[in-house]
C-alpha atoms as a PDB file:
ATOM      1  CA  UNK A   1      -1.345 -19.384 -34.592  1.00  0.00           C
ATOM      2  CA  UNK A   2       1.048 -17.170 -36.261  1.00  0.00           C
ATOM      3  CA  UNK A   3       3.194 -16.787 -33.133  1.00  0.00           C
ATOM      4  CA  UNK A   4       3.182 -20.009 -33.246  1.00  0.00           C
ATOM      5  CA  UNK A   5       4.822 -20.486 -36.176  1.00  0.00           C
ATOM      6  CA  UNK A   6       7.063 -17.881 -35.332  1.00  0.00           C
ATOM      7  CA  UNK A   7       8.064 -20.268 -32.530  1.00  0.00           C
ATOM      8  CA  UNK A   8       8.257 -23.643 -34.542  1.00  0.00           C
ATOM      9  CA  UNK A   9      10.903 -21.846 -37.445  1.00  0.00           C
ATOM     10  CA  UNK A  10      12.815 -20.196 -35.044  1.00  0.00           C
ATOM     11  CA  UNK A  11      13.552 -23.425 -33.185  1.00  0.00           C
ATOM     12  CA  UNK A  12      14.342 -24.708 -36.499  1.00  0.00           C
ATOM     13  CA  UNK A  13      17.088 -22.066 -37.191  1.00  0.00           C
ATOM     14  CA  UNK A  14      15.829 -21.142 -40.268  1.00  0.00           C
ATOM     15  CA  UNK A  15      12.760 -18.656 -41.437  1.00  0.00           C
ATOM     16  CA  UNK A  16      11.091 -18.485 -44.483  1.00  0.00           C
ATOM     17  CA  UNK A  17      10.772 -15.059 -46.679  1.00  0.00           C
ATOM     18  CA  UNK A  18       7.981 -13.495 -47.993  1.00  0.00           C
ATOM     19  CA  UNK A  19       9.090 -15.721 -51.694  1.00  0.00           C
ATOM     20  CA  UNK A  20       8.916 -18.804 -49.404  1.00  0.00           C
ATOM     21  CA  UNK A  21      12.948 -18.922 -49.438  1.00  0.00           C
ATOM     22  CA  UNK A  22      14.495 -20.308 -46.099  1.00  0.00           C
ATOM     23  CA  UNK A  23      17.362 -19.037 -44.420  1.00  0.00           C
ATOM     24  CA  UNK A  24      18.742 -18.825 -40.997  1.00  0.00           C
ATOM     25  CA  UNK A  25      18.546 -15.859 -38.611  1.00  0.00           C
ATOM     26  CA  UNK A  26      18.678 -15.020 -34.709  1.00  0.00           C
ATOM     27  CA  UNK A  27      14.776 -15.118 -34.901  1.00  0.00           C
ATOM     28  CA  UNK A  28      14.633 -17.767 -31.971  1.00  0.00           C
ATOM     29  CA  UNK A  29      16.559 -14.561 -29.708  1.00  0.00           C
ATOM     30  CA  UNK A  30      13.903 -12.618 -31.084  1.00  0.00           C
ATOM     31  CA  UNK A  31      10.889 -14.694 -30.266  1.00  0.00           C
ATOM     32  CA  UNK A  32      11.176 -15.440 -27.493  1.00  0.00           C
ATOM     33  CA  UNK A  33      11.858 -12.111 -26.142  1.00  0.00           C
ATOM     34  CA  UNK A  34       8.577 -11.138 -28.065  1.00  0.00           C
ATOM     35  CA  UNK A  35       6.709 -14.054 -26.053  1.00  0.00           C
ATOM     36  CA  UNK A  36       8.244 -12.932 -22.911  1.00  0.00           C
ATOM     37  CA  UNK A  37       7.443  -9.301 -22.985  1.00  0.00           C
ATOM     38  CA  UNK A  38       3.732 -10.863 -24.227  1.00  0.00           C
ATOM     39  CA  UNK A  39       3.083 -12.949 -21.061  1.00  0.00           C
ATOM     40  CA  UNK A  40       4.254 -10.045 -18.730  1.00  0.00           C
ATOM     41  CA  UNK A  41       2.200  -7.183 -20.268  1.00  0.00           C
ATOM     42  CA  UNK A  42      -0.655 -10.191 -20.006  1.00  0.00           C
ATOM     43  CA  UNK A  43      -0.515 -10.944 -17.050  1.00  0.00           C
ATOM     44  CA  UNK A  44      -2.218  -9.667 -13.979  1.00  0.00           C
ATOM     45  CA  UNK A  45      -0.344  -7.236 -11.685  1.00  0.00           C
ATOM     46  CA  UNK A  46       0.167  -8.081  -8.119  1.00  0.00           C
ATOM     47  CA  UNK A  47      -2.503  -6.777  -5.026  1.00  0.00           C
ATOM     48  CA  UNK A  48      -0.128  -4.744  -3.154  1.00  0.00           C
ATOM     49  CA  UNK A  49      -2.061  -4.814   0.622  1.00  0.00           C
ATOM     50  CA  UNK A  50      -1.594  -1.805   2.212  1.00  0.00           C
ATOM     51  CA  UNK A  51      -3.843   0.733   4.618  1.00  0.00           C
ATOM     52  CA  UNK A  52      -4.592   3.842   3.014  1.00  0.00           C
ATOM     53  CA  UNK A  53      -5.998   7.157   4.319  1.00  0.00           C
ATOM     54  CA  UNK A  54      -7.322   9.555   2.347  1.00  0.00           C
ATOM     55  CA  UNK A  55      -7.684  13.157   3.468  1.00  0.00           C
ATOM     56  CA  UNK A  56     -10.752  14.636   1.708  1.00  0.00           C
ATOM     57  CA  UNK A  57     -10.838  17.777   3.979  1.00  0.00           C
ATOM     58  CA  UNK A  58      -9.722  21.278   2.886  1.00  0.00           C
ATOM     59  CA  UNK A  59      -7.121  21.123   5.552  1.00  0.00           C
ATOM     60  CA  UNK A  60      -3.724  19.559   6.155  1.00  0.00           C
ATOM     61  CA  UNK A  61      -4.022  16.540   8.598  1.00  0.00           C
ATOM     62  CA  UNK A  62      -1.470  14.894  10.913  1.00  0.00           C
ATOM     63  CA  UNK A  63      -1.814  11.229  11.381  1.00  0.00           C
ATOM     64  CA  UNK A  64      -0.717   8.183  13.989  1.00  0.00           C
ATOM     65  CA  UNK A  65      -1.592   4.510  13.205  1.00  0.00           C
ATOM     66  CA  UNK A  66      -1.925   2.038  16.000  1.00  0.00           C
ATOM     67  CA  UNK A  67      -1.688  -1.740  15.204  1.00  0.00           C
ATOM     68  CA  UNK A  68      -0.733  -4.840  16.882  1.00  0.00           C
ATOM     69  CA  UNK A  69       2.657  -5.850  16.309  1.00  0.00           C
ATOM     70  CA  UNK A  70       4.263  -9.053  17.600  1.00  0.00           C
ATOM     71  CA  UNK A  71       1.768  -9.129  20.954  1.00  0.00           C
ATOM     72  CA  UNK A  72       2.291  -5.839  21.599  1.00  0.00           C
ATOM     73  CA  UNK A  73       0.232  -2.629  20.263  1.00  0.00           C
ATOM     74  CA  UNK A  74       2.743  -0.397  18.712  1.00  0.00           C
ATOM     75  CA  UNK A  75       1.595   3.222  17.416  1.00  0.00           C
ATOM     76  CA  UNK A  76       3.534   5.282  14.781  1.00  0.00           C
ATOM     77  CA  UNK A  77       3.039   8.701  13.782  1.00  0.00           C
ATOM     78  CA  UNK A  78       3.023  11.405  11.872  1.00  0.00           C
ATOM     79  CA  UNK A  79       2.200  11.238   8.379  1.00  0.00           C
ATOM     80  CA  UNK A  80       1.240  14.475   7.168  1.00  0.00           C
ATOM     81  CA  UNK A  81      -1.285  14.436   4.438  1.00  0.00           C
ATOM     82  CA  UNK A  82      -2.409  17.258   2.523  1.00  0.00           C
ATOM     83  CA  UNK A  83      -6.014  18.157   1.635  1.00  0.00           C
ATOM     84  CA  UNK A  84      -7.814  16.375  -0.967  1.00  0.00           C
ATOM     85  CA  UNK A  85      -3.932  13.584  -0.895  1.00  0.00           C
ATOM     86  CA  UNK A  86      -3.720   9.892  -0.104  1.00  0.00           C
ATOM     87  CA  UNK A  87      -1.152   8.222   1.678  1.00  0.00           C
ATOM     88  CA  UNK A  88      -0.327   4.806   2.282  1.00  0.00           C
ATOM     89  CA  UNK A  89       0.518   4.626   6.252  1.00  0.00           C
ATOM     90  CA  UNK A  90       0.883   0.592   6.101  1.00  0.00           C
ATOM     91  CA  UNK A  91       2.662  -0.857   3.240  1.00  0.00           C
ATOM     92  CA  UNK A  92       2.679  -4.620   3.975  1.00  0.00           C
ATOM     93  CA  UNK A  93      -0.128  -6.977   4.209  1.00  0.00           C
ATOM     94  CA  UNK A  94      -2.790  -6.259   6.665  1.00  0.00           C
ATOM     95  CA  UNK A  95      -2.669  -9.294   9.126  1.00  0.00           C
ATOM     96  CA  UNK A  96      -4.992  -7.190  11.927  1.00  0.00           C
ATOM     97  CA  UNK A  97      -8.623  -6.505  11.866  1.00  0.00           C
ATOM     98  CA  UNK A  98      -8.336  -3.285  13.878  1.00  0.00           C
ATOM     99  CA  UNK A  99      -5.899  -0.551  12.761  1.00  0.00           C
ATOM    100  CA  UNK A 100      -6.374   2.631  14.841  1.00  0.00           C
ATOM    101  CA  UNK A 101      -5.641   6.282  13.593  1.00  0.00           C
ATOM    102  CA  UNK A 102      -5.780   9.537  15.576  1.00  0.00           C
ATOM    103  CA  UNK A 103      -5.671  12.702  13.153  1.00  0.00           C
ATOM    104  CA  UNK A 104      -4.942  16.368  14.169  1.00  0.00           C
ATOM    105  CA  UNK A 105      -4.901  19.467  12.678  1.00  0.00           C
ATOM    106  CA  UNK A 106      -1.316  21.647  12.363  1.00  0.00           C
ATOM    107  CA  UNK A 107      -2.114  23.554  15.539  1.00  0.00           C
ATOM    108  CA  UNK A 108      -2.350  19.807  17.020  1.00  0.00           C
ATOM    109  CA  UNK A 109      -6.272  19.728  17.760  1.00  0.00           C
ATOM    110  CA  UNK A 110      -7.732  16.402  17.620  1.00  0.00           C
ATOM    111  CA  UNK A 111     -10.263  16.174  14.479  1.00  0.00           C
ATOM    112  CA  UNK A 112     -10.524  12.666  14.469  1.00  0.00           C
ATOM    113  CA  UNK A 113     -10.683  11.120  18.124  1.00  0.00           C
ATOM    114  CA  UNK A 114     -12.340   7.449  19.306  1.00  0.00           C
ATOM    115  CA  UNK A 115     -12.407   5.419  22.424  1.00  0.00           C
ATOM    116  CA  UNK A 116      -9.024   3.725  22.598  1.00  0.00           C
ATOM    117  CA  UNK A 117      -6.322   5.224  24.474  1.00  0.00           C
ATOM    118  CA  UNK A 118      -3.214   4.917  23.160  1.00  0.00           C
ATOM    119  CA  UNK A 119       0.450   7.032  23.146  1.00  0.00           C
ATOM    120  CA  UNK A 120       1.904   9.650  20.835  1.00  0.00           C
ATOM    121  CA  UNK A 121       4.727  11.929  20.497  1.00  0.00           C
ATOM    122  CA  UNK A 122       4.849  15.518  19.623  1.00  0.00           C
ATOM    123  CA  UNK A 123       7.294  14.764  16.774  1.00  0.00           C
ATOM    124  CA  UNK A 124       7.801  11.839  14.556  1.00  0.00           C
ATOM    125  CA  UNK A 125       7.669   8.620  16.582  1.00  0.00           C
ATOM    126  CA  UNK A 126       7.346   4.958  17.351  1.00  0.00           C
ATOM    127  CA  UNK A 127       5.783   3.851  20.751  1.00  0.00           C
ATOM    128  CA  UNK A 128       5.304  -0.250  21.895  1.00  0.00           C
ATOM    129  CA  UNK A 129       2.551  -0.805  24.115  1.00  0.00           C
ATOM    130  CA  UNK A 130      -0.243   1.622  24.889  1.00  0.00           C
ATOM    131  CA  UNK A 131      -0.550   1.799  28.672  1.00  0.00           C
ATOM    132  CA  UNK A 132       0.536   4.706  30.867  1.00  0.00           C
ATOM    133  CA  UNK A 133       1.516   6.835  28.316  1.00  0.00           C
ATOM    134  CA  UNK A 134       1.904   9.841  30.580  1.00  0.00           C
ATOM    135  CA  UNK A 135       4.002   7.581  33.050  1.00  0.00           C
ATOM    136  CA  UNK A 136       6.344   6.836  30.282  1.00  0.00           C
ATOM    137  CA  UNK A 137       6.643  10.198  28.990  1.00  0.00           C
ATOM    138  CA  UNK A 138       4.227   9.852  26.352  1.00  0.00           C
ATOM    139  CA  UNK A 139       1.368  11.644  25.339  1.00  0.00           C
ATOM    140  CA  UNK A 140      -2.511  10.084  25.858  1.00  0.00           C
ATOM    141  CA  UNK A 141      -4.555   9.791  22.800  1.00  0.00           C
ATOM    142  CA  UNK A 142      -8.033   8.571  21.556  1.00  0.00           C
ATOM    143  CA  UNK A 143      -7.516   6.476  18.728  1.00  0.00           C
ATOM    144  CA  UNK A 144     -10.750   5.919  16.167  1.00  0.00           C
ATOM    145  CA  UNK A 145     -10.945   1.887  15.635  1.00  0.00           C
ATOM    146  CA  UNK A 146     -10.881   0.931  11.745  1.00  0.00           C
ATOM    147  CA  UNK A 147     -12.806  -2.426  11.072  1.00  0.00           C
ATOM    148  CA  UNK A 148     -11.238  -3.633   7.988  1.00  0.00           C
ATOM    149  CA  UNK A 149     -12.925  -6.741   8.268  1.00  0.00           C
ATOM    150  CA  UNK A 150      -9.893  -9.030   7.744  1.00  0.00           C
ATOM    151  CA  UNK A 151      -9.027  -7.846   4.196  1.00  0.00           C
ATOM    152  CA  UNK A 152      -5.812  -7.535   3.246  1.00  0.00           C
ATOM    153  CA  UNK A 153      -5.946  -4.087   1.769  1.00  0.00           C
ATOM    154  CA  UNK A 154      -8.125  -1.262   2.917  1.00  0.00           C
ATOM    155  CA  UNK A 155      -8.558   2.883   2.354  1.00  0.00           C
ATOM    156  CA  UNK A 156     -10.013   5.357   4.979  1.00  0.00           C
ATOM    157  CA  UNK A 157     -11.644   8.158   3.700  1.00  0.00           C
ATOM    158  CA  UNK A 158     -11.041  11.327   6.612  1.00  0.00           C
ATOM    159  CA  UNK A 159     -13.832  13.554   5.892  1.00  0.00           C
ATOM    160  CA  UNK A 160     -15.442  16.658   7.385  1.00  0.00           C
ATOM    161  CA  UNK A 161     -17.959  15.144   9.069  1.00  0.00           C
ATOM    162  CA  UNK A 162     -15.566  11.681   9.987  1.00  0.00           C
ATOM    163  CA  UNK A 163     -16.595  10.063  13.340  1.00  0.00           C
END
């Protein structure tokens, strides 16, 4: 209520003192710079979507993300996450079920593997399409399949004992 009034005397152009004295002052400025900074620290923050994937091992990991991107199954890598570190691999909205990761150690041993075969590079890379990786000069990998079950934001937690 007292904002309010705040509001009603600064339109007015004039404000009255503690001794119930008017007079005018920049309060409308003030006011509504108050109510602005109000209705932002108020109100919510924005979801950011993203895929995150959380190393909770006591070792450094290497990762690769697979995804479908415009028809076409693209697979990006390497994100190197430190033990016990988070990092966000996909920044934008999740618009894919399935996101597929492959994670090696720094001597480049698999220690997370599935049953989809998709392409890698030794060093930092971006591959489209996922057949004949060896034919193209690519690397063969099993990628694990994430089910994120459509939502927009998700966080894998690599473990010791991750499938």
């Amino acid at each position: 209520m007292q904002l309010l009034k705040l509001w009603r005397e600064a339109d007015s152009g004039r404000q009255d003192d503690a001794g119930g004295i008017g007079h005018r002052t920049g309060a409308r400025g003030a006011t509504f710079a108050l109510l602005t900074l109000l209705s932002l620290l108020c109100a919510p923050s924005l979801a950011r979507a993203e895929f995150t994937v959380c190393n909770q091992t006591l070792d450094v990991v290497n990762l690769a993300v697979g995804q479908e991107v415009e028809a076409a199954f693209q697979t990006d890598g390497w994100w190197t996450i430190g033990a016990n570190q988070c990092v966000n691999v996909i920044r934008e909205e999740l618009t894919n079920r399935y996101i597929y990761i492959y994670a090696t150690d720094v001597f480049g041993n698999a220690i997370l593997s599935g049953s989809t075969d998709m392409c890698v590079e030794r060093k930092r890379f971006t591959v489209r399409g996922i057949d004949e990786c060896w034919q193209r000069g690519h690397i063969a990998a099993r990628f694990y399949e994430v089910d994120t079950l459509e939502q927009s934001r998700w966080t894998f937690f690599l473990t010791g004992s991750s499938p």
